[in-house]
PDB file of N, CA and C in Angstrom:
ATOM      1  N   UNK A   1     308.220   2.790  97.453  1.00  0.00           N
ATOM      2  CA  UNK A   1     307.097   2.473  96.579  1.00  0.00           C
ATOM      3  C   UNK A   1     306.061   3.592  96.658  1.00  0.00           C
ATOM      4  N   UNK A   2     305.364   3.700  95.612  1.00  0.00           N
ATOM      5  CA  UNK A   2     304.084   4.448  95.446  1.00  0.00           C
ATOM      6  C   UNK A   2     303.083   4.107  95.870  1.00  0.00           C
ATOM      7  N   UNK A   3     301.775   4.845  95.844  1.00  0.00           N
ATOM      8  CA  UNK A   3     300.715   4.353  96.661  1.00  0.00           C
ATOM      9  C   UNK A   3     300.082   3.185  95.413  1.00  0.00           C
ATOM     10  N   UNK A   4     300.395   3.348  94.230  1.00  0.00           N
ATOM     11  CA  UNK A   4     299.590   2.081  93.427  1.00  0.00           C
ATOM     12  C   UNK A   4     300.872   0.858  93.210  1.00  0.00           C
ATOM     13  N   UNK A   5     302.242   1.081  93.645  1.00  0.00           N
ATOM     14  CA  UNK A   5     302.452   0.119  93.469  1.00  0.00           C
ATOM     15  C   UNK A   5     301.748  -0.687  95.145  1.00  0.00           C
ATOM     16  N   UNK A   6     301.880  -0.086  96.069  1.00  0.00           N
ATOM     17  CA  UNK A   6     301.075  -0.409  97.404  1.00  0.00           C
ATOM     18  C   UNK A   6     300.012  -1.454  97.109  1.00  0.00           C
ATOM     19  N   UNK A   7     299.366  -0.565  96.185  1.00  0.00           N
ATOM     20  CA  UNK A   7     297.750  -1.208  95.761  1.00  0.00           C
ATOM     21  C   UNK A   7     297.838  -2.848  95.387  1.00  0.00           C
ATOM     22  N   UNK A   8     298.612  -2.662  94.478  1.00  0.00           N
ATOM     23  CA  UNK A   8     299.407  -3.921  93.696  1.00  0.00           C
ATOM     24  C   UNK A   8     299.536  -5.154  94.572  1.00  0.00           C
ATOM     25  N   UNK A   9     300.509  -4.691  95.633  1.00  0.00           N
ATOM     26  CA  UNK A   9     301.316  -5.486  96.426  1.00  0.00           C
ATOM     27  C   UNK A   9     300.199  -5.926  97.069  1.00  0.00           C
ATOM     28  N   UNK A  10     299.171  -5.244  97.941  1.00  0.00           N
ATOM     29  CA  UNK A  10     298.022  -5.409  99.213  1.00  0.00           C
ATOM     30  C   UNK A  10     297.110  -6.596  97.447  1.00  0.00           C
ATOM     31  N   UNK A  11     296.671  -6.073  96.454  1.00  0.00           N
ATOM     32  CA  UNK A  11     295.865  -7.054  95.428  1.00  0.00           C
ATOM     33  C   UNK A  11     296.482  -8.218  95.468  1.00  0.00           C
ATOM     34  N   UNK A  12     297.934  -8.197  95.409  1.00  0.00           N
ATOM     35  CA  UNK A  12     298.488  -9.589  95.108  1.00  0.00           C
ATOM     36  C   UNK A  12     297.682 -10.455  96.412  1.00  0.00           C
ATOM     37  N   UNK A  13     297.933 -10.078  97.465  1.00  0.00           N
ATOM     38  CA  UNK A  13     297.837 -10.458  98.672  1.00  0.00           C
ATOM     39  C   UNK A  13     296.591 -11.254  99.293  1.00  0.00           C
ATOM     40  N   UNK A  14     295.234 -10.121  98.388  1.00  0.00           N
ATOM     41  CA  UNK A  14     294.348 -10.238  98.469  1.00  0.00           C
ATOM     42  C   UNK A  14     293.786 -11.524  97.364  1.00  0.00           C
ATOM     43  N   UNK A  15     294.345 -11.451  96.323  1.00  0.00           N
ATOM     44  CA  UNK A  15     293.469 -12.200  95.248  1.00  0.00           C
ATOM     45  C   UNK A  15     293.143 -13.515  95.507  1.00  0.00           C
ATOM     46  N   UNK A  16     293.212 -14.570  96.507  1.00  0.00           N
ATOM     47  CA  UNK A  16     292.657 -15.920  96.152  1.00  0.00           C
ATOM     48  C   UNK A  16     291.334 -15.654  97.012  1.00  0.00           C
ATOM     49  N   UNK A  17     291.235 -14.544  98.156  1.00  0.00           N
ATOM     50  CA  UNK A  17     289.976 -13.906  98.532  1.00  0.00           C
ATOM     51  C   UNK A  17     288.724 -13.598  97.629  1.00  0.00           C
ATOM     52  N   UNK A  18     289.749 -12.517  96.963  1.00  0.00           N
ATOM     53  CA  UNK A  18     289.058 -11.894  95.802  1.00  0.00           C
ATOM     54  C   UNK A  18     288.584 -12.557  95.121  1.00  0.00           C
ATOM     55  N   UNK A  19     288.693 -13.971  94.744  1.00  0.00           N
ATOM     56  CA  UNK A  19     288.094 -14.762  94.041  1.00  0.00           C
ATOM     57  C   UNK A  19     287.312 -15.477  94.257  1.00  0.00           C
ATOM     58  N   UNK A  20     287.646 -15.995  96.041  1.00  0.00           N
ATOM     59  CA  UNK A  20     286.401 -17.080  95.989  1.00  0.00           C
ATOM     60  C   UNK A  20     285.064 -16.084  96.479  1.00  0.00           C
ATOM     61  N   UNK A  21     285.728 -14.398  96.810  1.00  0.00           N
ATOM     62  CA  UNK A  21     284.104 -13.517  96.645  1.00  0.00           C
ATOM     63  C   UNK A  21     282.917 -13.223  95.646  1.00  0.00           C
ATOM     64  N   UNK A  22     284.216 -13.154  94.673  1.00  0.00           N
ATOM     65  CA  UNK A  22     283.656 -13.161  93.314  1.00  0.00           C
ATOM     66  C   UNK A  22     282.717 -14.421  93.094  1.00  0.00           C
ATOM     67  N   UNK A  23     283.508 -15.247  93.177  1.00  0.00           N
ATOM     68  CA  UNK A  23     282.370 -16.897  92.358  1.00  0.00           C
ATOM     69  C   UNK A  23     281.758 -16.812  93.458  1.00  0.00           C
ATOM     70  N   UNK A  24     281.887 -16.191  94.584  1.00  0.00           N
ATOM     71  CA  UNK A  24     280.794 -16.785  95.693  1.00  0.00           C
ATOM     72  C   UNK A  24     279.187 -16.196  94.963  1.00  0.00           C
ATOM     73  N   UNK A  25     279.114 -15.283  93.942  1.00  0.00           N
ATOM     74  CA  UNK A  25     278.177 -14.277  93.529  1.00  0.00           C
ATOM     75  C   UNK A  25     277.882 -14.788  92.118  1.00  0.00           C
ATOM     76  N   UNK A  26     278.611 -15.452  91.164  1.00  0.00           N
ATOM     77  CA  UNK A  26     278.315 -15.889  90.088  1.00  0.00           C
ATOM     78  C   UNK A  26     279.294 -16.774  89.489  1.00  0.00           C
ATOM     79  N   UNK A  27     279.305 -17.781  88.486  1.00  0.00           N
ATOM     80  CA  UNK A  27     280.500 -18.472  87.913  1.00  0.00           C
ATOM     81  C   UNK A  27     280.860 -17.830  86.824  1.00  0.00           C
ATOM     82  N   UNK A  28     282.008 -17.840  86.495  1.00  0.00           N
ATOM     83  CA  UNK A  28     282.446 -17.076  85.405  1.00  0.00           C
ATOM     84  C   UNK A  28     283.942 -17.902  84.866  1.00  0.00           C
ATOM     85  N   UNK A  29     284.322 -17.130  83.453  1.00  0.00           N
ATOM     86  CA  UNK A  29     285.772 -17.932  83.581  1.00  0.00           C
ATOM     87  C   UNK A  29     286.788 -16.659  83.479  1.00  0.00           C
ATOM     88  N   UNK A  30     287.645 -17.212  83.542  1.00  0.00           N
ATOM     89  CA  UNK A  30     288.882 -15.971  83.730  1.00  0.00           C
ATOM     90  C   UNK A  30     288.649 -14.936  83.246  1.00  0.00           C
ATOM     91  N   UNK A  31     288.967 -14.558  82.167  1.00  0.00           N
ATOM     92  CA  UNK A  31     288.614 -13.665  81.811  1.00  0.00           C
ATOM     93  C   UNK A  31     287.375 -12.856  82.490  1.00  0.00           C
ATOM     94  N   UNK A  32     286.011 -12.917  82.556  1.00  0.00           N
ATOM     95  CA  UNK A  32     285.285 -12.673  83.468  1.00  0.00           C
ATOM     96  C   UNK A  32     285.602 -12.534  84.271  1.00  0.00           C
ATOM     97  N   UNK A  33     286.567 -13.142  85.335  1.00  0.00           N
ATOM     98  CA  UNK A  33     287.070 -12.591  86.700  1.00  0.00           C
ATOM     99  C   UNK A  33     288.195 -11.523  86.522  1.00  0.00           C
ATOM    100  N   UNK A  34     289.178 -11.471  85.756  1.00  0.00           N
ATOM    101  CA  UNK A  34     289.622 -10.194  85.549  1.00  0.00           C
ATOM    102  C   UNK A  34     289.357  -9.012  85.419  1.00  0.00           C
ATOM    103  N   UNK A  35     287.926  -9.259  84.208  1.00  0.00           N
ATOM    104  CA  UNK A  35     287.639  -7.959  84.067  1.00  0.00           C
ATOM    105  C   UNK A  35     287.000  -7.198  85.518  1.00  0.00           C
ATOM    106  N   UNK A  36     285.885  -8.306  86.541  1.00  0.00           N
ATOM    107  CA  UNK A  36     285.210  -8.168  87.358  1.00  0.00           C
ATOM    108  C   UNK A  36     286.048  -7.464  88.604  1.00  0.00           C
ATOM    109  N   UNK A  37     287.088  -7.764  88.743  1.00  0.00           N
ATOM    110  CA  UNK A  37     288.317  -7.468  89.647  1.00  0.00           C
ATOM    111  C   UNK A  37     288.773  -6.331  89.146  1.00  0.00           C
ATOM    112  N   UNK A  38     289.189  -5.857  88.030  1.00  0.00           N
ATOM    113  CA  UNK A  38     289.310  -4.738  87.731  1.00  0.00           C
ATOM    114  C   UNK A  38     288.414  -3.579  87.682  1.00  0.00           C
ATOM    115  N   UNK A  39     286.914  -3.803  87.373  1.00  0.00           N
ATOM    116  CA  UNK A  39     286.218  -3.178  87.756  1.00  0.00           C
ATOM    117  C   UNK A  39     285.683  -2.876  89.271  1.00  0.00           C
ATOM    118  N   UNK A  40     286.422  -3.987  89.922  1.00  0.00           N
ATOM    119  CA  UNK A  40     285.976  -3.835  91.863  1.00  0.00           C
ATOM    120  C   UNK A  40     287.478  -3.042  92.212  1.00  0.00           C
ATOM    121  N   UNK A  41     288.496  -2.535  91.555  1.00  0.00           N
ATOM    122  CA  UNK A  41     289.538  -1.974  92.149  1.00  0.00           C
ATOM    123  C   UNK A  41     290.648  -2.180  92.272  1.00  0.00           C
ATOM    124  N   UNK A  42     291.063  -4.078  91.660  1.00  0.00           N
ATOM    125  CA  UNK A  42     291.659  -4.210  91.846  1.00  0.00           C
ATOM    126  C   UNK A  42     293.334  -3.944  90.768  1.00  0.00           C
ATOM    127  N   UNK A  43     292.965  -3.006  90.421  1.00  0.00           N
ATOM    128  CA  UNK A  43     293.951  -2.744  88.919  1.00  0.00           C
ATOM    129  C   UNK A  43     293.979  -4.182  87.563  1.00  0.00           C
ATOM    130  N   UNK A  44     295.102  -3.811  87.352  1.00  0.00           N
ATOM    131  CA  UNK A  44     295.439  -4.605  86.159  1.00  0.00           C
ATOM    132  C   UNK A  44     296.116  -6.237  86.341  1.00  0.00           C
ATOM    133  N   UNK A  45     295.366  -6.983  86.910  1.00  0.00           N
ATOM    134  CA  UNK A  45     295.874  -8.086  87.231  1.00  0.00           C
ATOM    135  C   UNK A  45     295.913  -9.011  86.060  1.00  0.00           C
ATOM    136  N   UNK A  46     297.411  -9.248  85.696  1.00  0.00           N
ATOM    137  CA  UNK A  46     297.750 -10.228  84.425  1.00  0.00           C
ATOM    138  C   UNK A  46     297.193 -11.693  84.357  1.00  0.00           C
ATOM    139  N   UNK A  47     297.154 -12.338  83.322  1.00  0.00           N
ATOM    140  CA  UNK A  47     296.444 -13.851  83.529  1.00  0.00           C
ATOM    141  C   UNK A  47     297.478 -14.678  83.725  1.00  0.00           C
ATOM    142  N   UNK A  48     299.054 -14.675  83.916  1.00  0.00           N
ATOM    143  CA  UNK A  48     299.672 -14.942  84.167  1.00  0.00           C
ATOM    144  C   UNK A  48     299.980 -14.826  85.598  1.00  0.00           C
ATOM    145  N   UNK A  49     299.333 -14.128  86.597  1.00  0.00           N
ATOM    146  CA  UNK A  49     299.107 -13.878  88.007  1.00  0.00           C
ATOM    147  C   UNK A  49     297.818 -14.832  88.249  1.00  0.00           C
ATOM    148  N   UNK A  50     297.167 -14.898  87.705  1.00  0.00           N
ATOM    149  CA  UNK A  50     295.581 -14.898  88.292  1.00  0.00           C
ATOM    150  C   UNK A  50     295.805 -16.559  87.794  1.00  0.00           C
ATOM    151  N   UNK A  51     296.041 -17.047  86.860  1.00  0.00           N
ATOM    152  CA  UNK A  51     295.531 -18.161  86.381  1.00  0.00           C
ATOM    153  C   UNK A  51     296.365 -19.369  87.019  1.00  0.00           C
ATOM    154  N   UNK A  52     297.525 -19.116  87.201  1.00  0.00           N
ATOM    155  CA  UNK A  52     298.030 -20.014  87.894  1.00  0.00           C
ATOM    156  C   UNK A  52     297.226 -20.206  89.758  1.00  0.00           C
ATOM    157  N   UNK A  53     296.857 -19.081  90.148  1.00  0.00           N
ATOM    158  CA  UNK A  53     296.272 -19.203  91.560  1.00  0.00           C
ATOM    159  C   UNK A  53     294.669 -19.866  91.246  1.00  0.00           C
ATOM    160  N   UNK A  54     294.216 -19.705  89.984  1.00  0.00           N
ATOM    161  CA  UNK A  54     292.928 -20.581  89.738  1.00  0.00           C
ATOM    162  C   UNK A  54     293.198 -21.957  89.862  1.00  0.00           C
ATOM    163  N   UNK A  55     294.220 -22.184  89.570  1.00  0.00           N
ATOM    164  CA  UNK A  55     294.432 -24.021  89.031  1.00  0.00           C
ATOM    165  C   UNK A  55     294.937 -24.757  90.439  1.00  0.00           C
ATOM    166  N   UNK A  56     295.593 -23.901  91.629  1.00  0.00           N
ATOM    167  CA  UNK A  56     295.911 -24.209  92.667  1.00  0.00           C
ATOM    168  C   UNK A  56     294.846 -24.628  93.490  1.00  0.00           C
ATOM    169  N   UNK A  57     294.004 -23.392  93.564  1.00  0.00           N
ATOM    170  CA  UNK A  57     292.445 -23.321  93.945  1.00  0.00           C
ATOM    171  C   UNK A  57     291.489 -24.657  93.867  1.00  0.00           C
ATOM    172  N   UNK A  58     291.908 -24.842  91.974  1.00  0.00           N
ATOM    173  CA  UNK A  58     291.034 -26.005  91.843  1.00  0.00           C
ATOM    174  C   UNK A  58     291.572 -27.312  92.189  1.00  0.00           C
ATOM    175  N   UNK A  59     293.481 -27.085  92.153  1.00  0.00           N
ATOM    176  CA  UNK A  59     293.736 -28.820  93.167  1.00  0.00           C
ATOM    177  C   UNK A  59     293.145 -28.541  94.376  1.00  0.00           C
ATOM    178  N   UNK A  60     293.055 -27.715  95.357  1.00  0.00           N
ATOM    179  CA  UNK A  60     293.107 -27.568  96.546  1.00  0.00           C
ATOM    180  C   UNK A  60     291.410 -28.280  97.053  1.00  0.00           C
ATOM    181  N   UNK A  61     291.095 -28.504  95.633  1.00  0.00           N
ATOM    182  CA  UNK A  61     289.034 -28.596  95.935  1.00  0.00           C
ATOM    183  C   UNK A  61     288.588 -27.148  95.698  1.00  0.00           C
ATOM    184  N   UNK A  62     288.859 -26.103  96.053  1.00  0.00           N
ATOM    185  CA  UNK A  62     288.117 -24.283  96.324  1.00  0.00           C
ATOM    186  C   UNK A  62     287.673 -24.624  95.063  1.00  0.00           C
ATOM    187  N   UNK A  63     287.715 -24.829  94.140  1.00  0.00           N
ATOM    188  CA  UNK A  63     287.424 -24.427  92.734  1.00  0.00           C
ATOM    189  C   UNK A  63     286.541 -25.648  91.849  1.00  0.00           C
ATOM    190  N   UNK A  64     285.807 -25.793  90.543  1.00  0.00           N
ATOM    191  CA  UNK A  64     285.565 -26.850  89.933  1.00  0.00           C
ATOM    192  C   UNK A  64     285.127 -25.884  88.889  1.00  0.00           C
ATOM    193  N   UNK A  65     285.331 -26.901  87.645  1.00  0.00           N
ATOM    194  CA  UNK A  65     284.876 -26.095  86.503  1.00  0.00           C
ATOM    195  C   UNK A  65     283.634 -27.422  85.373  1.00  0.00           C
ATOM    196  N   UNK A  66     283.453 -26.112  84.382  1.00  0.00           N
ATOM    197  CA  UNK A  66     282.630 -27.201  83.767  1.00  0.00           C
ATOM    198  C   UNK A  66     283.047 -26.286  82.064  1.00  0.00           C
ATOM    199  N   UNK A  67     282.718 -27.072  80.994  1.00  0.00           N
ATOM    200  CA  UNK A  67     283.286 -26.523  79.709  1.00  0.00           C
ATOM    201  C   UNK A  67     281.856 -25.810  78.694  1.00  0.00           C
ATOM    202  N   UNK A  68     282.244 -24.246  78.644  1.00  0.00           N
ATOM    203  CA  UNK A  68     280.877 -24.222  78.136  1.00  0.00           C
ATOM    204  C   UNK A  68     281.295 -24.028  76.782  1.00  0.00           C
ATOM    205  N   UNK A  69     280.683 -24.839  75.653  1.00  0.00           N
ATOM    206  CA  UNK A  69     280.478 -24.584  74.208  1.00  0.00           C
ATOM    207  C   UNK A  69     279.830 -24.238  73.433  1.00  0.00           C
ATOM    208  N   UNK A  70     278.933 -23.409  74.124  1.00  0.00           N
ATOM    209  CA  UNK A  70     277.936 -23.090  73.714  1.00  0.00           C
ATOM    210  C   UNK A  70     278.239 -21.282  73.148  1.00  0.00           C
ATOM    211  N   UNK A  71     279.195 -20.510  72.792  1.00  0.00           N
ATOM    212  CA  UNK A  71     279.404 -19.521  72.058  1.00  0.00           C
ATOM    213  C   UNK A  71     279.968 -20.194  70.459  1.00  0.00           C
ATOM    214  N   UNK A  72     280.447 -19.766  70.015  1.00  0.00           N
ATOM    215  CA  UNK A  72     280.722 -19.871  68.492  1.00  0.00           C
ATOM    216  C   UNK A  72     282.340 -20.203  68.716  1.00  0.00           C
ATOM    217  N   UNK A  73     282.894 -19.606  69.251  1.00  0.00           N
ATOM    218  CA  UNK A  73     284.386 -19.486  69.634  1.00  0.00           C
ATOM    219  C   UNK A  73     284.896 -20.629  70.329  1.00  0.00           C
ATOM    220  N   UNK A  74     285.994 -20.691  70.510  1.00  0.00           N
ATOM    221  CA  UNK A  74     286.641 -21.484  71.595  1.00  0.00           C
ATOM    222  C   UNK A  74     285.571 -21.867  72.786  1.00  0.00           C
ATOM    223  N   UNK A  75     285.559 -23.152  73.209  1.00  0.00           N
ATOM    224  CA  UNK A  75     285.046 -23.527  74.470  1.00  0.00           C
ATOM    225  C   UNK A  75     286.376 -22.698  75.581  1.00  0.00           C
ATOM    226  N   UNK A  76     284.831 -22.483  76.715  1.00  0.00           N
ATOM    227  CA  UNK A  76     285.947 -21.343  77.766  1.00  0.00           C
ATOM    228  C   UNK A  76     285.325 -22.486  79.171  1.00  0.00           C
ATOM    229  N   UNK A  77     286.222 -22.666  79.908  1.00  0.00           N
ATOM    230  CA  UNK A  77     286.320 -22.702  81.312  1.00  0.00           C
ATOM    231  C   UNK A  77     285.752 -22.253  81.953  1.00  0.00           C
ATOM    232  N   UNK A  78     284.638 -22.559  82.843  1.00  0.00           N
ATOM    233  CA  UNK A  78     283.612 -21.673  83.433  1.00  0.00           C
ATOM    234  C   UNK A  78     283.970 -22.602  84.908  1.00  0.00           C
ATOM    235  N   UNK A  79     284.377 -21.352  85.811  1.00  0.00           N
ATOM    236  CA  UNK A  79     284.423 -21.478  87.080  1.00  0.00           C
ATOM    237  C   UNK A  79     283.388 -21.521  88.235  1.00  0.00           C
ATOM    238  N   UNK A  80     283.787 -22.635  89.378  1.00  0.00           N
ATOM    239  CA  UNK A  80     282.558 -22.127  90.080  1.00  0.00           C
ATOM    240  C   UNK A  80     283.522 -22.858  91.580  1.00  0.00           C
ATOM    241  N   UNK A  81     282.197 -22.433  92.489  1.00  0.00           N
ATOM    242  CA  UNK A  81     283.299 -22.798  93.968  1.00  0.00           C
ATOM    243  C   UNK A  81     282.564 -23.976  94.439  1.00  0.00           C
ATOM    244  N   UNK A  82     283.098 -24.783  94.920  1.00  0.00           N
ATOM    245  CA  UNK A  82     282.776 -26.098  95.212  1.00  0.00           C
ATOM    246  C   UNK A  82     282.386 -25.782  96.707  1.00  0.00           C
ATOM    247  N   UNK A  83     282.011 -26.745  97.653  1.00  0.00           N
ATOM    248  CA  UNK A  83     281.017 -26.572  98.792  1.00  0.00           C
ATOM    249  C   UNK A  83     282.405 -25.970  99.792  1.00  0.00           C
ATOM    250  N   UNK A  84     283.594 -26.948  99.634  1.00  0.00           N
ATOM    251  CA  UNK A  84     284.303 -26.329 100.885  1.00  0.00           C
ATOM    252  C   UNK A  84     285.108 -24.841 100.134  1.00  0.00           C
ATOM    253  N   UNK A  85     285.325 -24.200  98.656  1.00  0.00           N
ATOM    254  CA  UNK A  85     285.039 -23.353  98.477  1.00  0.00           C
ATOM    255  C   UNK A  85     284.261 -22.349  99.494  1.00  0.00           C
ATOM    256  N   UNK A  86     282.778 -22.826  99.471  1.00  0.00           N
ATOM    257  CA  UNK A  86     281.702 -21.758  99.629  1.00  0.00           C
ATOM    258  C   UNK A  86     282.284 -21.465 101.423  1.00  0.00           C
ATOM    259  N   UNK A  87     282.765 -22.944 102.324  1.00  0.00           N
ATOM    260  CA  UNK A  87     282.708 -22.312 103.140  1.00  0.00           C
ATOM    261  C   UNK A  87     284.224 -21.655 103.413  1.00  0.00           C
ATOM    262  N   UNK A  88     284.983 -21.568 102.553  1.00  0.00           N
ATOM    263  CA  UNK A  88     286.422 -20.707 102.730  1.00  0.00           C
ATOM    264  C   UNK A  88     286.007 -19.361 102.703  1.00  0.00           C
ATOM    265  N   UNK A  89     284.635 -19.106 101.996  1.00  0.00           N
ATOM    266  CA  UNK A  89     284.713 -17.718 101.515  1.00  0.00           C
ATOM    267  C   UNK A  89     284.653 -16.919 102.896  1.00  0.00           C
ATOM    268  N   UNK A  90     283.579 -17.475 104.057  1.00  0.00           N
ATOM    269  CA  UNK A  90     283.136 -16.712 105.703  1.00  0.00           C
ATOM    270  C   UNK A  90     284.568 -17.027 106.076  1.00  0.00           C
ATOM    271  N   UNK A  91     285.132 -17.963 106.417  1.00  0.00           N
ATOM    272  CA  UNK A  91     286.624 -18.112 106.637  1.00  0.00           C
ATOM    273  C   UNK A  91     287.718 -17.193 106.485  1.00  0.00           C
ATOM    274  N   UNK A  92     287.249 -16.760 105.139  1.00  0.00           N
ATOM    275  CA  UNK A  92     288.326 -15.560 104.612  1.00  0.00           C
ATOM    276  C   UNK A  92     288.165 -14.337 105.171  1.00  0.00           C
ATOM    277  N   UNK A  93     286.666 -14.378 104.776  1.00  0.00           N
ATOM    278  CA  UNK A  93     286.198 -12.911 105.262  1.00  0.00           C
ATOM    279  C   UNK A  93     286.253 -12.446 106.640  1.00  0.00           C
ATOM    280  N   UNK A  94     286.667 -13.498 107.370  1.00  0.00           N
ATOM    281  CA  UNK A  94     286.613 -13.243 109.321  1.00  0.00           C
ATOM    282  C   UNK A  94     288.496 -12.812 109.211  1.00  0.00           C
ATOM    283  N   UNK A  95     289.624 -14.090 108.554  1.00  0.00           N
ATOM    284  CA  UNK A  95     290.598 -13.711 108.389  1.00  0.00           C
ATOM    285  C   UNK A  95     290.945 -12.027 108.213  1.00  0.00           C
ATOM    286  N   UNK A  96     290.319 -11.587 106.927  1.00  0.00           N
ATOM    287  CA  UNK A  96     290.318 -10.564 106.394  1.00  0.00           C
ATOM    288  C   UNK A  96     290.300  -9.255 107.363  1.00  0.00           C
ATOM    289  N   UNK A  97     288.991  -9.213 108.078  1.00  0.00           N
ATOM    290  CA  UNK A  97     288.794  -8.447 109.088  1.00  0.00           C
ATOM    291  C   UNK A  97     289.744  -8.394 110.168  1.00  0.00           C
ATOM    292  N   UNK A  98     290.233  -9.573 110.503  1.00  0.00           N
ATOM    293  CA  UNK A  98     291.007  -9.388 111.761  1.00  0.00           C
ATOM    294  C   UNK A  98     292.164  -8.851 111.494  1.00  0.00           C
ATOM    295  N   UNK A  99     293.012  -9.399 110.234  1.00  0.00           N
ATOM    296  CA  UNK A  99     294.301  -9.023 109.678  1.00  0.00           C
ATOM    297  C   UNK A  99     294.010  -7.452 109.593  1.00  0.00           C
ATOM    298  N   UNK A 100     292.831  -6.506 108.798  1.00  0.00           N
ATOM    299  CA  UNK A 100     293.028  -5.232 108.677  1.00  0.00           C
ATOM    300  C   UNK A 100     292.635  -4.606 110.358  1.00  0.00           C
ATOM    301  N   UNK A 101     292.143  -5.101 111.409  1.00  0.00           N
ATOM    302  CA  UNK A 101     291.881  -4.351 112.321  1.00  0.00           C
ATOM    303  C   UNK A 101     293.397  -4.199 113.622  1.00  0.00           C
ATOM    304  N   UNK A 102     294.047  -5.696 113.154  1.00  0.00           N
ATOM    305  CA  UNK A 102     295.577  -5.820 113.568  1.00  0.00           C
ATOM    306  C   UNK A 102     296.370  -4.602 112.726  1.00  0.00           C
ATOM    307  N   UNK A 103     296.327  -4.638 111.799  1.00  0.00           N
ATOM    308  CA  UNK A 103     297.162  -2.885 111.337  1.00  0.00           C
ATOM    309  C   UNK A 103     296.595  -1.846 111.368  1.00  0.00           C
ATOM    310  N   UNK A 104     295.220  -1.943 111.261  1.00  0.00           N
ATOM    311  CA  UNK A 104     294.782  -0.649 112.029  1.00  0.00           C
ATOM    312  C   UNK A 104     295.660  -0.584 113.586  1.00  0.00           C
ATOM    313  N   UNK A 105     295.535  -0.865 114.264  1.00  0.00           N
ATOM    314  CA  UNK A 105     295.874  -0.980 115.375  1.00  0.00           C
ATOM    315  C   UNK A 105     297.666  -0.638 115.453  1.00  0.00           C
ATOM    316  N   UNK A 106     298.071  -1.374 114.778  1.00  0.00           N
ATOM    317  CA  UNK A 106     299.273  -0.951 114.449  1.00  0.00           C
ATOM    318  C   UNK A 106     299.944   0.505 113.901  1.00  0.00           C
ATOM    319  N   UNK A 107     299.042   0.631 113.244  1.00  0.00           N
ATOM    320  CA  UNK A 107     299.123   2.332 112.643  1.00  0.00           C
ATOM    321  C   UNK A 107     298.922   3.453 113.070  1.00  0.00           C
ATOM    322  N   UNK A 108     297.947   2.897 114.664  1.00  0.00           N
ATOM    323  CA  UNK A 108     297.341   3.939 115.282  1.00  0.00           C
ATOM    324  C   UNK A 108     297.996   3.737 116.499  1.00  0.00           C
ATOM    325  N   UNK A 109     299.159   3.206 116.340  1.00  0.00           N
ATOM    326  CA  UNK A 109     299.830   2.717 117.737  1.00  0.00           C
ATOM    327  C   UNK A 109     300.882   3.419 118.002  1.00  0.00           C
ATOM    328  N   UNK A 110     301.434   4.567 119.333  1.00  0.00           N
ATOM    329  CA  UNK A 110     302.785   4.895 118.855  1.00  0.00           C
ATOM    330  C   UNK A 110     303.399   4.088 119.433  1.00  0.00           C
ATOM    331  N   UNK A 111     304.359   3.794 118.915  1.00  0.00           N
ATOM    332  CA  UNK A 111     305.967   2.966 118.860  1.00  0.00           C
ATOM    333  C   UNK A 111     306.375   2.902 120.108  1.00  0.00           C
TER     334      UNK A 111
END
């Protein structure tokens, strides 16, 4: 593999993180989180990736939505993180750290 399919693979990995960081900062609906993710690095993540891990999210409780109709267009899905959401997000973020300081460690390890 290449270093962006790398990227890919480590995003897949990352994204239900990536998300409850995101709503931890504002609600938005998909779309909005795609673009937001793509603009934080995370390449081209399809809504066919992303949307099914939203709806998991929201059985799981992480997630709740509300319907906004208030554009001209289609009513859109507006996401937000529910309380045990908010506290997955420090949860993740301690996960997060430890998992990259375990391969650091690993990488800097000889064999």
């Amino acid at each position: 593999m290449d270093i962006w399919q790398w990227r890919e693979e480590f995003a897949r990995a990352a994204l239900r993180y990536a998300v409850l960081a995101a709503l931890s900062f504002r609600d938005a609906h998909g779309y909005q989180l795609l673009t937001y993710l793509k603009e934080k690095g995370f390449g081209n993540i399809k809504g066919g990736t992303l949307y099914p891990v939203l709806a998991r999210m929201e059985d799981e409780g992480l997630l709740r939505h509300s319907w906004d109709t208030s554009n001209t267009g289609p009513a859109r899905k507006i996401l937000m993180l529910t309380d045990e959401g908010r506290s997955q997000v420090e949860i993740a973020e301690h996960a997060w750290k430890d998992i990259s300081l375990s391969l650091k460690m690993l990488t800097s390890t000889a064999a």
